[in-house]
Protein backbone atom coordinates (compact mmCIF):
# COMPACT_ATOMS: atom_id res chain seq x y z
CA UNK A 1 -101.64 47.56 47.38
CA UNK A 2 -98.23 47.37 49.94
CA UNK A 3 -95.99 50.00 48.96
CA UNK A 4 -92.61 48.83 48.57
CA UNK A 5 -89.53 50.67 49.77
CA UNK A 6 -86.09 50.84 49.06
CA UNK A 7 -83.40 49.22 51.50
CA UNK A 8 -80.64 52.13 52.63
CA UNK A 9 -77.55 52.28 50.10
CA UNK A 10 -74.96 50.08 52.00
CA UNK A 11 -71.73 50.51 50.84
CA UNK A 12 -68.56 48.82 51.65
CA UNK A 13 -67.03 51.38 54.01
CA UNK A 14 -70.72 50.98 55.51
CA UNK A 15 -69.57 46.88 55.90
CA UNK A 16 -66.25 47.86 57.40
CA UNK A 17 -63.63 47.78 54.51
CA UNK A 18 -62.11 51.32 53.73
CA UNK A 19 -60.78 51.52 50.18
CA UNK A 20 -59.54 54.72 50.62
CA UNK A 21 -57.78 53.99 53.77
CA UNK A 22 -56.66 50.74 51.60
CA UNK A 23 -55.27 53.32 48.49
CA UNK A 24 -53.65 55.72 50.99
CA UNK A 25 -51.37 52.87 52.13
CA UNK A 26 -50.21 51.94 49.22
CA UNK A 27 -49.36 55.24 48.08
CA UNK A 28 -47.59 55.30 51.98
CA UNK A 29 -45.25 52.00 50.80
CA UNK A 30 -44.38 52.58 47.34
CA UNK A 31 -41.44 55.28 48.44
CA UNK A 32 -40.51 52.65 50.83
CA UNK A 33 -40.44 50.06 48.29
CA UNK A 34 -38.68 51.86 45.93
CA UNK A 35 -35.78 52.13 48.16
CA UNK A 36 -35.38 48.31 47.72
CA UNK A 37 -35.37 47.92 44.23
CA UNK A 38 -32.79 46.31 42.68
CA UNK A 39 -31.48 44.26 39.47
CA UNK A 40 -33.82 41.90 38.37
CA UNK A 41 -36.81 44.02 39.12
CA UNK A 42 -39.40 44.74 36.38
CA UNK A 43 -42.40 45.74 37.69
CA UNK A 44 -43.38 45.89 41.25
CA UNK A 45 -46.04 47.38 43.83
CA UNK A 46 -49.19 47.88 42.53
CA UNK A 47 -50.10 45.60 39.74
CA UNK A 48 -51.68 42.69 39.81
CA UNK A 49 -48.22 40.38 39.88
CA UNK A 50 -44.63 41.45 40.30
CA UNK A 51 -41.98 40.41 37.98
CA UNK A 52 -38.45 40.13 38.66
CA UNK A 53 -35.76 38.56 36.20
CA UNK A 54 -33.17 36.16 37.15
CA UNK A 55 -29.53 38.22 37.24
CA UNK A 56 -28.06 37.05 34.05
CA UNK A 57 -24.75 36.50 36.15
CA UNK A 58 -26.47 32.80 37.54
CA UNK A 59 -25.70 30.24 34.68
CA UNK A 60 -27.74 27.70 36.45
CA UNK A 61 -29.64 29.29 38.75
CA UNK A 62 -31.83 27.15 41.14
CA UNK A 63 -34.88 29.32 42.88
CA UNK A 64 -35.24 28.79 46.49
CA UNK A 65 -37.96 29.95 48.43
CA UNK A 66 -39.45 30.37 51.87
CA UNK A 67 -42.43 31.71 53.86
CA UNK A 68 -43.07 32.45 57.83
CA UNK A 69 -44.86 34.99 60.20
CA UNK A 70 -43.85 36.31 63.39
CA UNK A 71 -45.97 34.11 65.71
CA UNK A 72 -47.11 35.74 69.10
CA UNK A 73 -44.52 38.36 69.51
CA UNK A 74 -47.46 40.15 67.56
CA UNK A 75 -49.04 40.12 70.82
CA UNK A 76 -46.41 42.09 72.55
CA UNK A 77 -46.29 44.66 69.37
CA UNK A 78 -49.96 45.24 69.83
CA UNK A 79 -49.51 45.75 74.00
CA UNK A 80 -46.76 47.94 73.85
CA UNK A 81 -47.92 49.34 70.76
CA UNK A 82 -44.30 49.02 68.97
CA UNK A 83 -45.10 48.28 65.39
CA UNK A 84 -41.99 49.22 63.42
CA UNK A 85 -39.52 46.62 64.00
CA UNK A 86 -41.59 43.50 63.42
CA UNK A 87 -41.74 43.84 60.06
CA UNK A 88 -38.01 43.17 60.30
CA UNK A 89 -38.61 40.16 61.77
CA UNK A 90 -40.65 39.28 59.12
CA UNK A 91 -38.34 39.72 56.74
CA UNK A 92 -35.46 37.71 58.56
CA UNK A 93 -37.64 34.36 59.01
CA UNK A 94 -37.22 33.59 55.48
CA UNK A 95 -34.81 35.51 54.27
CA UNK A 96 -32.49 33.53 56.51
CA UNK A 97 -34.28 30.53 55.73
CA UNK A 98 -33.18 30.89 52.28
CA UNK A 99 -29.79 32.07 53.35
CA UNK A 100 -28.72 28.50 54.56
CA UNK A 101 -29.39 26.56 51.09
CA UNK A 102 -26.33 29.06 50.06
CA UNK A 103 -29.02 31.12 48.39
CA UNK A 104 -29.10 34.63 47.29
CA UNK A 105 -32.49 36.26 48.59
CA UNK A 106 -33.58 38.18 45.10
CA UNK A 107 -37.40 39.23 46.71
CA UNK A 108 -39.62 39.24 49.07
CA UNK A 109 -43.49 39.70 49.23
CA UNK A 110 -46.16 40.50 52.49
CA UNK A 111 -49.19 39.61 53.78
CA UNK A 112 -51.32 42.08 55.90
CA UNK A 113 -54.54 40.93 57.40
CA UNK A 114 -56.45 43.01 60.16
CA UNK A 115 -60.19 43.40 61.02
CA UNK A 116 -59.77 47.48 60.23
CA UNK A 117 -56.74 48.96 58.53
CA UNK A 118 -55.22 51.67 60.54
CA UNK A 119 -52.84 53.51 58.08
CA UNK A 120 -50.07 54.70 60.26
CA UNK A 121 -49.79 51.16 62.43
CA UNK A 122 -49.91 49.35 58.93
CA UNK A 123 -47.05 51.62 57.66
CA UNK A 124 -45.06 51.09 60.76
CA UNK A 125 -45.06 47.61 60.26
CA UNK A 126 -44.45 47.69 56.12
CA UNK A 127 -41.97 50.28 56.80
CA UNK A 128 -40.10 47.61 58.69
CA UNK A 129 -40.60 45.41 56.37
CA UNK A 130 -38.72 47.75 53.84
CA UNK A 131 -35.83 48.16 56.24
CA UNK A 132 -35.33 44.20 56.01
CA UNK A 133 -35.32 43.99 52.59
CA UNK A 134 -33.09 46.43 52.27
CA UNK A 135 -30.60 45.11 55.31
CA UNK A 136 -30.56 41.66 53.16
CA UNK A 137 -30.26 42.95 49.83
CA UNK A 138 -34.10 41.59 48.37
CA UNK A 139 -36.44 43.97 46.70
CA UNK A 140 -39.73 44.38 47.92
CA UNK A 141 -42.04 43.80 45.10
CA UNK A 142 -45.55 43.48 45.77
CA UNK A 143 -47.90 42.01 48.76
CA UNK A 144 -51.37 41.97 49.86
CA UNK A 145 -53.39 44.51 52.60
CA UNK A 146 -56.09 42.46 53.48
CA UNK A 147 -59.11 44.15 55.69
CA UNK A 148 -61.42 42.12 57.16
CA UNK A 149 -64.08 43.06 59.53
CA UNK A 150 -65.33 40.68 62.19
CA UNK A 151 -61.66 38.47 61.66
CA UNK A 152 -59.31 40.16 64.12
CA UNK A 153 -59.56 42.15 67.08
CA UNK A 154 -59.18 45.82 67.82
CA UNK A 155 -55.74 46.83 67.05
CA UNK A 156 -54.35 43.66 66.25
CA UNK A 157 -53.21 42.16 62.89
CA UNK A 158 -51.44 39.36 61.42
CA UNK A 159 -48.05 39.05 59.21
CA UNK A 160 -46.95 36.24 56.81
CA UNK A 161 -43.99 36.91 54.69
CA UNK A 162 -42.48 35.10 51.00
CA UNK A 163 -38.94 35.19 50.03
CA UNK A 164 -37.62 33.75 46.69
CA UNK A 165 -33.56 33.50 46.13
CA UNK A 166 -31.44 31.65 43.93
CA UNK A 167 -28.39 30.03 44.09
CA UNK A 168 -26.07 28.12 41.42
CA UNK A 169 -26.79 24.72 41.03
CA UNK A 170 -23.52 23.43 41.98
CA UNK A 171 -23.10 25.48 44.87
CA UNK A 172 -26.23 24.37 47.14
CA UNK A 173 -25.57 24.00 50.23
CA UNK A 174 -27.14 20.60 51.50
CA UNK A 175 -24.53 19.53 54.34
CA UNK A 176 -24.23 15.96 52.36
CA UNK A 177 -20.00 16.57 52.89
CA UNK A 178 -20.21 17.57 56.88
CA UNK A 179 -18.05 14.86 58.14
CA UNK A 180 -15.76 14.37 61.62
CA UNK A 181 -13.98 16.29 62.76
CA UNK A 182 -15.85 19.55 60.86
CA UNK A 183 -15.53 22.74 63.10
CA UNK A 184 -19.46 23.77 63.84
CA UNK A 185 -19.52 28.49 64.19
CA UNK A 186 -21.90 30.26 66.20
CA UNK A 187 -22.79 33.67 64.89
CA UNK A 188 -24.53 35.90 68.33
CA UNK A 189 -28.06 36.31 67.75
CA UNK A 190 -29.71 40.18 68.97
CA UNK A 191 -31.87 38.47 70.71
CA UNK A 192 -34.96 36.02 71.45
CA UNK A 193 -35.58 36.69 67.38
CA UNK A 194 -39.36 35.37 66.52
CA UNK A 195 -39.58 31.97 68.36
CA UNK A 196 -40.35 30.93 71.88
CA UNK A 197 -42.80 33.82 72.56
CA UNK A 198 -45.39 31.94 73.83
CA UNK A 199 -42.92 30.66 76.65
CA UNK A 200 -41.66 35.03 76.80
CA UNK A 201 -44.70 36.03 77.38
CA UNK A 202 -45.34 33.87 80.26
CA UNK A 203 -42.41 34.79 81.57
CA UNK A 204 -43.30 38.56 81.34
CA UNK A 205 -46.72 37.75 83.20
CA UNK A 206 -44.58 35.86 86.12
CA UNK A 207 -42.49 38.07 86.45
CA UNK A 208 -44.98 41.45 86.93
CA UNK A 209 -46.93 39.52 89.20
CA UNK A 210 -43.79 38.98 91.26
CA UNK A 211 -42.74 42.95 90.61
CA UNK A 212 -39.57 41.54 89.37
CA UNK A 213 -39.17 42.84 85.93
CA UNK A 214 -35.83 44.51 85.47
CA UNK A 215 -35.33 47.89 84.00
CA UNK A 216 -32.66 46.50 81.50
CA UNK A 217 -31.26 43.76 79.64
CA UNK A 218 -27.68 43.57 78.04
CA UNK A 219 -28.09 47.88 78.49
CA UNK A 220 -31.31 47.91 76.73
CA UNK A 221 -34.52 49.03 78.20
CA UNK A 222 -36.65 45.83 79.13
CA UNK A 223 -39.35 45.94 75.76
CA UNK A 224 -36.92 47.22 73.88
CA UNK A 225 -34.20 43.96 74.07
CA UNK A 226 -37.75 41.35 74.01
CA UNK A 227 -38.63 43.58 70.71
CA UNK A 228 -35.43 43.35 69.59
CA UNK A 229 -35.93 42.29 65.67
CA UNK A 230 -34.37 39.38 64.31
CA UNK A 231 -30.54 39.86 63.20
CA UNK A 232 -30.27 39.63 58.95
CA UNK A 233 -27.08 37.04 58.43
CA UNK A 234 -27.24 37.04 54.61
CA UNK A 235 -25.15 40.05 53.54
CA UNK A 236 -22.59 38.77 56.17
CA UNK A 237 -22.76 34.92 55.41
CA UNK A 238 -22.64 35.53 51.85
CA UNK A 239 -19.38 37.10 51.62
CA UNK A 240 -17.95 34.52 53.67
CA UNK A 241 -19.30 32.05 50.98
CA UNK A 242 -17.72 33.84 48.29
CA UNK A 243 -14.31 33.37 49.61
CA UNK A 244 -14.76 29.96 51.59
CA UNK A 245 -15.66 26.27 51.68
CA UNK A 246 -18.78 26.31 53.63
CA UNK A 247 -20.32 22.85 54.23
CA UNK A 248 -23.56 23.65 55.83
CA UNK A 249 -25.40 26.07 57.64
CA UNK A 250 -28.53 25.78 60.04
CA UNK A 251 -30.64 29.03 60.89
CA UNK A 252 -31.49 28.73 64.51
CA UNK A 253 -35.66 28.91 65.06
CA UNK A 254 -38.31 27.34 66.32
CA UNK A 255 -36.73 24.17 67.94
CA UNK A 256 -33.58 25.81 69.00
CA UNK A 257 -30.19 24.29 68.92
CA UNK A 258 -31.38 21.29 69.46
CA UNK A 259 -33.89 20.52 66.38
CA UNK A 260 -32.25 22.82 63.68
CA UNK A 261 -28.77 21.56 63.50
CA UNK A 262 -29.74 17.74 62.82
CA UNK A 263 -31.32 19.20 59.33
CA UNK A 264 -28.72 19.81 57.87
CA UNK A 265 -26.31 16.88 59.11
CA UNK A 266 -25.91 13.76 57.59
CA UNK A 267 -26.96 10.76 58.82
CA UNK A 268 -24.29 9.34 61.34
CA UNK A 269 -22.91 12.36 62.30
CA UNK A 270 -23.66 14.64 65.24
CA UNK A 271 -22.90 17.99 66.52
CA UNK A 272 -20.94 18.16 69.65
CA UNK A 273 -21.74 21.34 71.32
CA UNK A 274 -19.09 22.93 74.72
CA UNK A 275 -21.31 24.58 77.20
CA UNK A 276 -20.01 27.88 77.78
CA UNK A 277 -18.26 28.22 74.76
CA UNK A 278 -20.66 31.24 74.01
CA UNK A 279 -22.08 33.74 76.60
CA UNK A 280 -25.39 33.57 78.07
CA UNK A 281 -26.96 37.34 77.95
CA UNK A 282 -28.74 38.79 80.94
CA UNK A 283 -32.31 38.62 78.45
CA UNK A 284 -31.54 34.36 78.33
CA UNK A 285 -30.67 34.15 81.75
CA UNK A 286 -33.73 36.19 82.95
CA UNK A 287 -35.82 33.41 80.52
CA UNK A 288 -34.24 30.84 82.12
CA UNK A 289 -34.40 31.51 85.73
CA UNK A 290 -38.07 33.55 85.55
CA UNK A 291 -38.98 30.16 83.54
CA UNK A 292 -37.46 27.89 86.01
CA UNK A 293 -36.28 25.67 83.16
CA UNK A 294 -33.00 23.61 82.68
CA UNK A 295 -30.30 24.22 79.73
CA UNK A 296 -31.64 21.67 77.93
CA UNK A 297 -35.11 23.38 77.63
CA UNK A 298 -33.64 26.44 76.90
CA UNK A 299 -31.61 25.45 73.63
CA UNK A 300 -35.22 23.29 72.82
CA UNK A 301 -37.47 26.30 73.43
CA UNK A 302 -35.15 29.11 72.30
CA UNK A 303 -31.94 29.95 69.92
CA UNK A 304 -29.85 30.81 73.48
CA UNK A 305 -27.72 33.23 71.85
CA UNK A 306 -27.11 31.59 68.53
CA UNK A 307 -28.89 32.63 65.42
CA UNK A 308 -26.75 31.08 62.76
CA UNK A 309 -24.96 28.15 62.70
CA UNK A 310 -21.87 27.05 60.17
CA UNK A 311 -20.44 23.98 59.32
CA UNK A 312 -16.87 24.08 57.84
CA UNK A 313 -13.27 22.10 57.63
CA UNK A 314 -11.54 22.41 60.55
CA UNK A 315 -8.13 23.72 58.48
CA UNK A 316 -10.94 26.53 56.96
CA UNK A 317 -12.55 27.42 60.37
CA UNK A 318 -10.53 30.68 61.12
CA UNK A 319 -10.36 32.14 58.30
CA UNK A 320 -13.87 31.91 57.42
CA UNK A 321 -14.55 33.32 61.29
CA UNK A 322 -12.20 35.79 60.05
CA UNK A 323 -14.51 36.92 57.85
CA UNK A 324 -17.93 36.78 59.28
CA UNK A 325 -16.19 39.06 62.23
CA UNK A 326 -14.49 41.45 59.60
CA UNK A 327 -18.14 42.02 58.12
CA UNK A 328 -19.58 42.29 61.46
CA UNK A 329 -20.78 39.12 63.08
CA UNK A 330 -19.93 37.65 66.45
CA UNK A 331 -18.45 34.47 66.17
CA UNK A 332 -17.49 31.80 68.88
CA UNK A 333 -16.59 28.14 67.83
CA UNK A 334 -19.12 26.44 69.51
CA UNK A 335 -18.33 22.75 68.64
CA UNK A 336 -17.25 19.74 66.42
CA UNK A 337 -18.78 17.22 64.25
CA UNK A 338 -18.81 13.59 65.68
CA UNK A 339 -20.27 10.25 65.09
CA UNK A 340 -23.38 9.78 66.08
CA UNK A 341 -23.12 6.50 67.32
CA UNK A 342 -26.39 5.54 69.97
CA UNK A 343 -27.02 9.02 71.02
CA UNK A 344 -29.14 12.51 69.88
CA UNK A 345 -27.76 14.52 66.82
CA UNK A 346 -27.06 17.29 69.16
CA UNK A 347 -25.32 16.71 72.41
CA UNK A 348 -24.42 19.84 74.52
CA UNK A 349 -21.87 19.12 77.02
């Protein structure tokens, strides 16, 4: 008769996955959350969906939402082991997203996914997360901390991010009315944002093999001004909505200049772009010349300096400049609206 015996008790901290580690973050984020609430919210972190009641003020309120990650300047986080500003990012990628249909962002929600959950980088990065929500005005009301062993490397982890806004139906911005003759505003970005990272990074490889790297950038250490999180236009750009005609607006990302602007023109109508008309930082010209890569590239590949772009009247374009500089955006008029006629949508000349 074979005696049988009895596997050894497995359990899931055994396979990897730490619920208490998992429980301890939560109770890490909640203060953080909490610092983000605001009307709308009824019931947030830590049940199984968040709720969150359209501001009675909208009378026809139209939801908008949007979603986005951070893309390889995750990489850099991990390497230089600065976790507390991404989450900003984060944030930014579709709260700004949402900013250009004229929107309102009302909240936002996370994704977390690593292979093993370490609780202080995790609340780094949520505790950015928090500050971006808070910058733009959104609550933070729920999210997901995913651990999964075997999925992700050593230290490394992965970000997604979902903001929901809402804006009055007759006051969408589409750009349908951009026309000739329209005055196009660039607001200063802080930086290279979250796009073009793949192209940064190669630059930061070049450029240690050559022992080039410089100490700083626009008076910023050198990680410091790459880290740099992406700059929050909505509590800015929304009082300049309240108070003027905006026609359009085009949040500068992945494409640059180049491919973000034609989404929100009309057919038959092009932006006309003046070189020089903003300043290239030291942090773009390093790109550029460690790159080896001509203008045109470098408003393709990256945002160049502008993170924001707005469409208005000519006879409205310094007074709503006006504004965006009194509530603390640099502005430079970077262009005009023109036809079209054989050529690209964007033309920088």
């Amino acid at each position: 008769m074979t005696q049988s015996t009895s596997p050894t008790p497995l359990s899931y901290k055994d396979a990897g996955v730490d619920i208490v580690a998992g429980d301890a973050l939560v109770e890490r984020i909640k203060p953080l959350a909490k610092k983000t609430m605001r009307e709308g919210v009824l019931a947030g972190i830590g049940g199984f969906g968040a709720l969150f009641e359209v501001p009675k003020r909208y009378k026809e309120p139209v939801l908008v939402s949007g979603t986005d990650g951070v893309g390889t300047k995750l990489k850099l986080a991990f390497e230089w082991n600065m976790h507390d500003t991404v989450g900003i990012d984060l944030v930014a990628m579709s709260v700004n997203d949402v900013l250009v249909q004229g929107a309102e962002p009302l909240f936002f929600l996370d994704y977390f996914a690593c292979g093993k959950l370490d609780i202080d980088t995790a609340a780094a990065v949520v505790g950015g997360i928090a500050k971006g929500c808070e910058l733009s005005g959104c609550a933070l009301i729920g999210g997901e901390t995913a651990e999964m062993p075997g999925m992700y490397p050593a230290g490394e982890y992965d970000l997604a991010g979902f903001a929901v806004g809402a804006v009055e139906k007759s006051k969408i911005l589409t750009g349908a009315d951009v026309k000739p003759g329209d005055v196009v505003l660039g607001l200063a970005s802080s930086g290279v944002h979250s796009n073009g990272f793949s192209l940064v990074r190669k630059c930061i490889d070049r450029s240690e093999a050559a022992g080039t790297v410089p100490a700083t950038l626009d008076g910023k250490p050198f990680k410091q001004a790459l880290m740099e999180p992406t700059r929050l236009y909505v509590k800015n750009v929304l009082a300049a909505l309240a108070t003027h005609p905006i026609k359009a607006l085009a949040h500068i990302t992945g494409g640059g200049l180049l491919e973000n602007i034609p989404r929100v023109l009309p057919d038959g109508t092009a932006a006309h772009l003046v070189k020089g008309s903003w300043p290239q930082t030291e942090l773009f010209a390093w790109l550029q010349a460690t790159a080896g890569i001509d203008d045109t590239e470098m408003n393709r590949t990256f945002n160049n300096g502008i993170g924001m772009v707005v469409v208005v009247d000519a006879a409205n374009a310094e007074a709503t400049a006006a504004t965006l500089r009194a509530n603390g955006e640099s502005v430079h008029t970077i262009g005009v609206i023109a036809p079209q006629g054989n050529g690209a949508q964007v033309v920088v000349s």
